[in-house]
PDB file of N, CA and C in Angstrom:
ATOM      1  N   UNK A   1     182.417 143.425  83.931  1.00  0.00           N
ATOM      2  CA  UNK A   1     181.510 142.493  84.557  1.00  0.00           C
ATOM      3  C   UNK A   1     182.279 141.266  85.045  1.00  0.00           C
ATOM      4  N   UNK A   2     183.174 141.107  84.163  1.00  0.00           N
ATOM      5  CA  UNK A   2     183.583 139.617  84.724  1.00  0.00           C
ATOM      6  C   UNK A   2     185.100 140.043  85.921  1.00  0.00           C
ATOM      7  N   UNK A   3     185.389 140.819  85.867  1.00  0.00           N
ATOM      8  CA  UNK A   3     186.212 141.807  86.885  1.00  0.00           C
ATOM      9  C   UNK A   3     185.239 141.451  88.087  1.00  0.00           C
ATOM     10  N   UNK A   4     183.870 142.156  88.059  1.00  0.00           N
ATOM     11  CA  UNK A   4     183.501 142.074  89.401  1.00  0.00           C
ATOM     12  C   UNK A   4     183.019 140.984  89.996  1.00  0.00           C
ATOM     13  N   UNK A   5     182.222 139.721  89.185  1.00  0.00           N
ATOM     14  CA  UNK A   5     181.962 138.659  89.122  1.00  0.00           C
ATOM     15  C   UNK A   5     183.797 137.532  89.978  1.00  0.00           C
ATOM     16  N   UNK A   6     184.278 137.984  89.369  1.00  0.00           N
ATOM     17  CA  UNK A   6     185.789 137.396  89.799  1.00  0.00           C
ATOM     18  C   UNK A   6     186.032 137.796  91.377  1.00  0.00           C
ATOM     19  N   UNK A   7     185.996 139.064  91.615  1.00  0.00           N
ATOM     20  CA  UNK A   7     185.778 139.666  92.453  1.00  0.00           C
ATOM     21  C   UNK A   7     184.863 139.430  94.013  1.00  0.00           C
ATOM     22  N   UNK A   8     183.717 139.187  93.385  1.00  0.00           N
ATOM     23  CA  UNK A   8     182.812 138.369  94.203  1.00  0.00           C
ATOM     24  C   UNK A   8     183.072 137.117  94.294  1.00  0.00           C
ATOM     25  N   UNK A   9     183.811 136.423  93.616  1.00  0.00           N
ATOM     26  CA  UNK A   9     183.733 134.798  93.839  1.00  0.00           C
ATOM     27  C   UNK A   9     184.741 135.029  94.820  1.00  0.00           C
ATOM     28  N   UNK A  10     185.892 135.525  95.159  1.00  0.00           N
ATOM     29  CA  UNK A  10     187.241 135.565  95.946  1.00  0.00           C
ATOM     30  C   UNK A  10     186.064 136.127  97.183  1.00  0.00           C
ATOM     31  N   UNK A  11     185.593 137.257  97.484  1.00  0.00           N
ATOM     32  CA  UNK A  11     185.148 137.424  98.879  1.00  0.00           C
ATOM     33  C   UNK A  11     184.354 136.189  98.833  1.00  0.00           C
ATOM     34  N   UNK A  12     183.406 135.688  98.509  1.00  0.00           N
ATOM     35  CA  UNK A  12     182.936 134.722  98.724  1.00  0.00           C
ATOM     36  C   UNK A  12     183.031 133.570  98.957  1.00  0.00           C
ATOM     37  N   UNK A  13     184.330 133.217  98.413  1.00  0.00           N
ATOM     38  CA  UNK A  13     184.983 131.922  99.134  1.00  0.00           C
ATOM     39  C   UNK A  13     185.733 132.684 100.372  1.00  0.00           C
ATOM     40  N   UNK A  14     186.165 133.489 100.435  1.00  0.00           N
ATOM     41  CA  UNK A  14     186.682 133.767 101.427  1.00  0.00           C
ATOM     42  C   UNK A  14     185.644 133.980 102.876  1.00  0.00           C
ATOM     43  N   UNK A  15     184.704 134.320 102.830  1.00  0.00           N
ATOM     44  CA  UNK A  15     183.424 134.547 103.999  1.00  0.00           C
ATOM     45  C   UNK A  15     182.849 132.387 104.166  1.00  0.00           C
ATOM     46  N   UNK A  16     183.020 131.342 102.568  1.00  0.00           N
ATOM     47  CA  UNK A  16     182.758 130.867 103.001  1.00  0.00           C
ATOM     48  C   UNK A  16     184.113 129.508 103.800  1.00  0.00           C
ATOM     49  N   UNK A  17     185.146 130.326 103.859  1.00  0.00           N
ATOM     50  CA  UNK A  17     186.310 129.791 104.663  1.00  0.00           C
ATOM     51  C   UNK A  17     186.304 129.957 105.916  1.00  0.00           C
ATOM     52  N   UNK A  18     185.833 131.257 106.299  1.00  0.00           N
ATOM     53  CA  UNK A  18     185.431 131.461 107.378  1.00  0.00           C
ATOM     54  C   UNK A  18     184.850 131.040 107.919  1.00  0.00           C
ATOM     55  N   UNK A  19     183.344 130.599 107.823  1.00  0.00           N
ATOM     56  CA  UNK A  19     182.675 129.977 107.869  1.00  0.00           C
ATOM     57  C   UNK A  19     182.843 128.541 108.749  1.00  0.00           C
ATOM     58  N   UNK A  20     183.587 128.132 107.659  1.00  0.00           N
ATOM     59  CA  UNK A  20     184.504 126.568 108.220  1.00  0.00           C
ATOM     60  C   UNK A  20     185.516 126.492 109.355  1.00  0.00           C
ATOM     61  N   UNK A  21     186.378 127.627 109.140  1.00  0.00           N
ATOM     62  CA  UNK A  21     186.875 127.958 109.959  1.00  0.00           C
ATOM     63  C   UNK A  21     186.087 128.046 111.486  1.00  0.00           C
ATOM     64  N   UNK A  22     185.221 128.599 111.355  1.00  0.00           N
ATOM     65  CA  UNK A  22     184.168 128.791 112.998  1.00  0.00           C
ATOM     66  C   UNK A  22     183.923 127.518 113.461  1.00  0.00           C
ATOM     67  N   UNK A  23     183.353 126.687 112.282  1.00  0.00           N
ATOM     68  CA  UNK A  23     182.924 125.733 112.863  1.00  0.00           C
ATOM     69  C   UNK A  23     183.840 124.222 113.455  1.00  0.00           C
ATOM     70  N   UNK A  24     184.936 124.518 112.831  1.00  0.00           N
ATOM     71  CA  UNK A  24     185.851 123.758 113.187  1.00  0.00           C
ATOM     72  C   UNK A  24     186.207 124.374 114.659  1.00  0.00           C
ATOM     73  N   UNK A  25     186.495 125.629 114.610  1.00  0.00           N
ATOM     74  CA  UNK A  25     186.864 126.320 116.381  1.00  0.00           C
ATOM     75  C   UNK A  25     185.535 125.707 116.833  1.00  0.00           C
ATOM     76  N   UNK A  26     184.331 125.902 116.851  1.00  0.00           N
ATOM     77  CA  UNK A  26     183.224 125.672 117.295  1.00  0.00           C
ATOM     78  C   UNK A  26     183.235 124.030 118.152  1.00  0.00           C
ATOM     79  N   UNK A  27     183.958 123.181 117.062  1.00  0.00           N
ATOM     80  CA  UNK A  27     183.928 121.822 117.286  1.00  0.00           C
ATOM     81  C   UNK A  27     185.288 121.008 118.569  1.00  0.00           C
ATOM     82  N   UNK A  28     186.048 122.274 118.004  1.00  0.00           N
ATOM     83  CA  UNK A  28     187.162 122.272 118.900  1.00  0.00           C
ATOM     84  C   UNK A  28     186.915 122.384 120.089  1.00  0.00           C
ATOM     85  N   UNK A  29     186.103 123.682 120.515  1.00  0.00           N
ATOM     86  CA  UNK A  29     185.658 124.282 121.741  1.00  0.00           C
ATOM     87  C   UNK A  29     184.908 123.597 122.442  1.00  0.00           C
ATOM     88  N   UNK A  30     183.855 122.471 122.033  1.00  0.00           N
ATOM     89  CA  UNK A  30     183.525 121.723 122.342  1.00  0.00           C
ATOM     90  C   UNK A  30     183.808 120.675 123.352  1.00  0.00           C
ATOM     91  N   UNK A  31     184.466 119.792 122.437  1.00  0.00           N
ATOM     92  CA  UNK A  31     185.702 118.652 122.755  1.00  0.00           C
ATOM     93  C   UNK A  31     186.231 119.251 124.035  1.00  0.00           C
ATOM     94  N   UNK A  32     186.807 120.198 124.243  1.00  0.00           N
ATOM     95  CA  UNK A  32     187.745 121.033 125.015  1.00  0.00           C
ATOM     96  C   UNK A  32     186.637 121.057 126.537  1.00  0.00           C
ATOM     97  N   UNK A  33     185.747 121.699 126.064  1.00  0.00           N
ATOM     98  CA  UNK A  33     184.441 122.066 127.133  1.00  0.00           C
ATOM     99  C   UNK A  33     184.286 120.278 127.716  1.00  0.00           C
ATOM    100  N   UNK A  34     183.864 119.247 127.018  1.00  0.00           N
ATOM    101  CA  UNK A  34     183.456 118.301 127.493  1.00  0.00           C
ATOM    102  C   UNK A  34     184.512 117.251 128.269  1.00  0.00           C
ATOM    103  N   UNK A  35     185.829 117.319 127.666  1.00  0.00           N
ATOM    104  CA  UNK A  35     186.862 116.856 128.253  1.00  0.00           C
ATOM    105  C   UNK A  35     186.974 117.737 129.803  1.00  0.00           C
ATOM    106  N   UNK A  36     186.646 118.924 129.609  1.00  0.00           N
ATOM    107  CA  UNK A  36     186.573 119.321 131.364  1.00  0.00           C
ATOM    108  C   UNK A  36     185.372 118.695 132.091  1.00  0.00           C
ATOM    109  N   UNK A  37     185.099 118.856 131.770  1.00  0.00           N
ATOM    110  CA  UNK A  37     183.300 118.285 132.357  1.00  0.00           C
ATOM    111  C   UNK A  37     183.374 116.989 132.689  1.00  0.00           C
ATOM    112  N   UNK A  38     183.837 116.171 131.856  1.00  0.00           N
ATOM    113  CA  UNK A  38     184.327 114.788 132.167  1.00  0.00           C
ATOM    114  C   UNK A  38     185.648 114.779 133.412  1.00  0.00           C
ATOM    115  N   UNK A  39     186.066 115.844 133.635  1.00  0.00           N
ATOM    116  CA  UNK A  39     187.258 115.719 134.770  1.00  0.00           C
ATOM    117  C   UNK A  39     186.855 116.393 135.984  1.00  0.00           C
ATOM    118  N   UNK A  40     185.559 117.441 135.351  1.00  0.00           N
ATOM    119  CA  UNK A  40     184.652 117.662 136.941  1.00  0.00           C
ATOM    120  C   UNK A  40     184.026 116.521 137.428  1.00  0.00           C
ATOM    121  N   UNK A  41     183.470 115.603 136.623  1.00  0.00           N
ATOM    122  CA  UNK A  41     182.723 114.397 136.967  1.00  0.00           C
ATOM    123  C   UNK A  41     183.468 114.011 137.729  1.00  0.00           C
ATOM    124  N   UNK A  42     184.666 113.113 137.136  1.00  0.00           N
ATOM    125  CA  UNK A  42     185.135 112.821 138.141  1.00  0.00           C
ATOM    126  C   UNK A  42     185.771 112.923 139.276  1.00  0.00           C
ATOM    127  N   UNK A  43     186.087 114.453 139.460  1.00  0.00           N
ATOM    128  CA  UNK A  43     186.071 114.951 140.865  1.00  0.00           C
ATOM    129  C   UNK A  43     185.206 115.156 141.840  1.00  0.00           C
ATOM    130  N   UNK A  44     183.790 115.578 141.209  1.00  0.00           N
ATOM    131  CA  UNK A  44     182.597 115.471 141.844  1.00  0.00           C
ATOM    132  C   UNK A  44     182.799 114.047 142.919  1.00  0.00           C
ATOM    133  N   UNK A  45     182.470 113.000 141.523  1.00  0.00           N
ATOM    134  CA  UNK A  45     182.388 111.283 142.287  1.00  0.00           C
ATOM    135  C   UNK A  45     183.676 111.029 143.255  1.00  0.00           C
ATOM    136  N   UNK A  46     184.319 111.420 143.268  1.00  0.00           N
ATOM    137  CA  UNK A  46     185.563 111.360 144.230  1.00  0.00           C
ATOM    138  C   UNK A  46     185.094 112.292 145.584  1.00  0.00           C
ATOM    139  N   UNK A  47     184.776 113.235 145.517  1.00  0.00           N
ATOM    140  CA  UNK A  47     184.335 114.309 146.769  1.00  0.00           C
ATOM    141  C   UNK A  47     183.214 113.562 147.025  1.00  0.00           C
ATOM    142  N   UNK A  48     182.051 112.468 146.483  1.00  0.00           N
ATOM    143  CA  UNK A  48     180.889 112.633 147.169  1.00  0.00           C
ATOM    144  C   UNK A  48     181.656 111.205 147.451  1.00  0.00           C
ATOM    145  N   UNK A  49     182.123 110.079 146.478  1.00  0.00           N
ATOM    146  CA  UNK A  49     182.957 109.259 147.479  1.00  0.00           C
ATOM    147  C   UNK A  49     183.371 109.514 149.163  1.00  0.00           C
ATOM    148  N   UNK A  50     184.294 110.696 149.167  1.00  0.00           N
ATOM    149  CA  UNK A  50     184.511 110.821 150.564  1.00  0.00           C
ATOM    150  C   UNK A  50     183.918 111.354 152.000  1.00  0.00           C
ATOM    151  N   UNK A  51     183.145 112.139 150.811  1.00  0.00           N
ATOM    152  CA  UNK A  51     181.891 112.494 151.754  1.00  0.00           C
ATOM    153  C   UNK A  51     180.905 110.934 152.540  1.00  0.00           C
ATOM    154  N   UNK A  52     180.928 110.042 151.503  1.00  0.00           N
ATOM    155  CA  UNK A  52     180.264 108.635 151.826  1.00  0.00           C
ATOM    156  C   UNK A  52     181.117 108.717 153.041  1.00  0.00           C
ATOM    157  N   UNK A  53     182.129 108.238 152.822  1.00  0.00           N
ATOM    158  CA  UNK A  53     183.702 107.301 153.959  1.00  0.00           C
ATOM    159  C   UNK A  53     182.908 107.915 155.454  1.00  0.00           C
ATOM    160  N   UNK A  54     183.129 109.349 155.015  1.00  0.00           N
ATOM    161  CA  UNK A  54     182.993 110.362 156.182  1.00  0.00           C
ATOM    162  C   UNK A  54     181.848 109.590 156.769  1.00  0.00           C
ATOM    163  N   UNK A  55     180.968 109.792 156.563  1.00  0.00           N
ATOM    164  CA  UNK A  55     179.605 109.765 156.961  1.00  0.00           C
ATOM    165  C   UNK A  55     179.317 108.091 157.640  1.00  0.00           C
ATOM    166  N   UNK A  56     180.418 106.940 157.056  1.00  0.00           N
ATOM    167  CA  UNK A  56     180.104 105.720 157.201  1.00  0.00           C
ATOM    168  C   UNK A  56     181.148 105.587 158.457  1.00  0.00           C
ATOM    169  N   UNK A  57     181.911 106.755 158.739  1.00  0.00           N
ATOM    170  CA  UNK A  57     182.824 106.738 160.121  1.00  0.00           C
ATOM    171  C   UNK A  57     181.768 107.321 161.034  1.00  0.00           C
ATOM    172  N   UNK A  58     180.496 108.049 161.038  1.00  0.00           N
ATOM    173  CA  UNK A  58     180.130 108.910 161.729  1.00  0.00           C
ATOM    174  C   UNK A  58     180.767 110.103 161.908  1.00  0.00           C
ATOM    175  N   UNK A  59     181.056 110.783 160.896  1.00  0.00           N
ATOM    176  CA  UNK A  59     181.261 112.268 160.659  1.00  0.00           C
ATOM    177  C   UNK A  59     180.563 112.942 159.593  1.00  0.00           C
ATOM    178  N   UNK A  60     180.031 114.058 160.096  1.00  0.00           N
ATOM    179  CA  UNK A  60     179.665 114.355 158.978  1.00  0.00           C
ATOM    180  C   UNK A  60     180.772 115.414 158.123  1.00  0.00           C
ATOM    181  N   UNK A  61     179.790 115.558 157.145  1.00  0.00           N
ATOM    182  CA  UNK A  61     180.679 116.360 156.368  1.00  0.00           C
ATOM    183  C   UNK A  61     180.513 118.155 156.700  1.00  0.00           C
ATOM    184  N   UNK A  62     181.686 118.321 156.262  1.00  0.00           N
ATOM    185  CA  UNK A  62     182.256 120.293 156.941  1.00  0.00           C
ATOM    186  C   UNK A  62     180.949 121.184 156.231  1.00  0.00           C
ATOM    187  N   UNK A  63     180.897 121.856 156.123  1.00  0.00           N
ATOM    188  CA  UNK A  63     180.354 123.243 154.913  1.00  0.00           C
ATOM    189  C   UNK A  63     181.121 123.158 154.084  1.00  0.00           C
ATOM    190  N   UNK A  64     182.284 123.391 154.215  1.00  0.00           N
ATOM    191  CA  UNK A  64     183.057 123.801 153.091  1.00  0.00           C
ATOM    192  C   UNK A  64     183.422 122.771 152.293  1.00  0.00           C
ATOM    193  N   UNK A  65     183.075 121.572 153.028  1.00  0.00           N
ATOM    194  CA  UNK A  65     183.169 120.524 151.875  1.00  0.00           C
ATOM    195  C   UNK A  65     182.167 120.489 151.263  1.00  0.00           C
ATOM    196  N   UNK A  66     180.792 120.775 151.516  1.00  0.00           N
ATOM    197  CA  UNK A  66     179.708 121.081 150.855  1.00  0.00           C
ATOM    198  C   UNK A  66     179.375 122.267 149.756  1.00  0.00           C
ATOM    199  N   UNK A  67     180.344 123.213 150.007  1.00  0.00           N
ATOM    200  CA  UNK A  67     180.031 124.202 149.310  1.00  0.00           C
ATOM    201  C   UNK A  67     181.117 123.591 148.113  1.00  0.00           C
ATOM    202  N   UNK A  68     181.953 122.943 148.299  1.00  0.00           N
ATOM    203  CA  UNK A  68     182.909 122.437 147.198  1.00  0.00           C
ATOM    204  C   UNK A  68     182.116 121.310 146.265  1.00  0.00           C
ATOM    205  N   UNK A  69     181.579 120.750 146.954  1.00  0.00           N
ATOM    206  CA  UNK A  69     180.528 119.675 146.178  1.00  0.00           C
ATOM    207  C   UNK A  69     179.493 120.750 145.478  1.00  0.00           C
ATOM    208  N   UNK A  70     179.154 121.863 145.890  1.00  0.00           N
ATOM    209  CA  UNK A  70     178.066 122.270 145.003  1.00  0.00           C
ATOM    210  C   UNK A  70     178.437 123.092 144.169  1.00  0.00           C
ATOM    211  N   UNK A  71     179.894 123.647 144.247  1.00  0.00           N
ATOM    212  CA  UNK A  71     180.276 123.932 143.323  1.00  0.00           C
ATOM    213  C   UNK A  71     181.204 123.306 141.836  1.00  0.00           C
ATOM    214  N   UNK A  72     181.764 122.108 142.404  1.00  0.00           N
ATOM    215  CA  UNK A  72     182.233 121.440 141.861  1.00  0.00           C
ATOM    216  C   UNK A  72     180.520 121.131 140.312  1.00  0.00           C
ATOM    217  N   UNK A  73     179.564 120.761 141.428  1.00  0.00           N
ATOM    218  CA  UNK A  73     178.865 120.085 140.295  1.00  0.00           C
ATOM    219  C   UNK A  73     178.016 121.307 139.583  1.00  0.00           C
ATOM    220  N   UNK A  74     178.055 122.453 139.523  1.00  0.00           N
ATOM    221  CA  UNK A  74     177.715 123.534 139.027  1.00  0.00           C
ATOM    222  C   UNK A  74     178.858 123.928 137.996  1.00  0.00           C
ATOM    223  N   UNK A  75     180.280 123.428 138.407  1.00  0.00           N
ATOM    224  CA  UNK A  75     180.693 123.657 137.168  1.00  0.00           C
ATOM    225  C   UNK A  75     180.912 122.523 136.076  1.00  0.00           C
ATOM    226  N   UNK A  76     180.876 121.413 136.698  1.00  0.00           N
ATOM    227  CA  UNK A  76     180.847 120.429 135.670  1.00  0.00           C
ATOM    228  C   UNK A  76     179.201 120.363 134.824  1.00  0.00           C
ATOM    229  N   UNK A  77     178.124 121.185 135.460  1.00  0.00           N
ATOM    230  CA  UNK A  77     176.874 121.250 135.063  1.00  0.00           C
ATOM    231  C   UNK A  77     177.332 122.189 133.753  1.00  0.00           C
ATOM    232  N   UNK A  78     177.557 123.357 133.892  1.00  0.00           N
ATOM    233  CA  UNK A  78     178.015 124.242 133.077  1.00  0.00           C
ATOM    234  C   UNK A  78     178.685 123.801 131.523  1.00  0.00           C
ATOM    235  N   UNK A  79     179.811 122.828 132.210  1.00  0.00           N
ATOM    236  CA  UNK A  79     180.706 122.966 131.267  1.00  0.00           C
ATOM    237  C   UNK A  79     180.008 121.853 130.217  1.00  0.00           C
ATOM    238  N   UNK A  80     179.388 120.407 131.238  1.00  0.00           N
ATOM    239  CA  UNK A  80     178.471 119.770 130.038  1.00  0.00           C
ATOM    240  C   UNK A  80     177.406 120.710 128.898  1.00  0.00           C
ATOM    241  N   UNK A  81     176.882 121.751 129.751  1.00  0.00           N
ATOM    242  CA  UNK A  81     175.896 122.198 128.701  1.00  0.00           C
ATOM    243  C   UNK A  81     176.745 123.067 127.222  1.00  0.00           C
ATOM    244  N   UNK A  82     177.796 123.543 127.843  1.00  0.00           N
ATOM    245  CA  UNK A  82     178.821 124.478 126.748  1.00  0.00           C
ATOM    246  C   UNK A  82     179.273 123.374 125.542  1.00  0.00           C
ATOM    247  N   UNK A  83     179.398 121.830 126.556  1.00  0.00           N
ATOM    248  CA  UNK A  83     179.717 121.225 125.182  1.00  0.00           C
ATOM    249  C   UNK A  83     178.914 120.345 124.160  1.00  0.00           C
ATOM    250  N   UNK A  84     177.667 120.575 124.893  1.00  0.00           N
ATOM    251  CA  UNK A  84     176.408 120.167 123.952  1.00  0.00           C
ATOM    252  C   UNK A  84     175.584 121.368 123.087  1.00  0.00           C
ATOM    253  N   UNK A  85     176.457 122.068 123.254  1.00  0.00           N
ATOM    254  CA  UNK A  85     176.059 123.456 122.480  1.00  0.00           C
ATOM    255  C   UNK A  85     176.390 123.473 121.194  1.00  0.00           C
TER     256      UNK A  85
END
């Protein structure tokens, strides 16, 4: 009995190391996710910056600068929600 009792305490700390383990990756992954998101931001605000300039010369802006703005903020949309997860 005390064989298996011993037994069980070792997997059991061990599942609850794991455990910790996840959540530390978990917390990591995070950080990681939001530090991008914070560097889409500010690429976003930089592209719609120039998109302003453009527009205050009387030009407008391309497609493809548009499709970069909507993708830009689709992935910084993304990556905020991954790190509020």
């Amino acid at each position: 009995m005390r064989n298996a009792a011993s037994a069980y305490l070792g997997q059991f700390l061990g599942y609850a190391d794991s455990l910790r383990q996840t959540h530390d990756a978990r917390l990591r992954m995070q950080a990681v996710a939001q530090t991008a998101a914070d560097s889409f931001t500010m690429l976003f605000l930089d592209q719609v910056d120039s998109l302003n300039t453009q527009l205050e010369q009387g030009v407008p802006p391309s497609s493809e600068q548009m499709i970069w703005l909507e993708q830009t903020s689709a992935r910084r949309d993304n990556l905020a929600k991954n790190a509020r997860q």
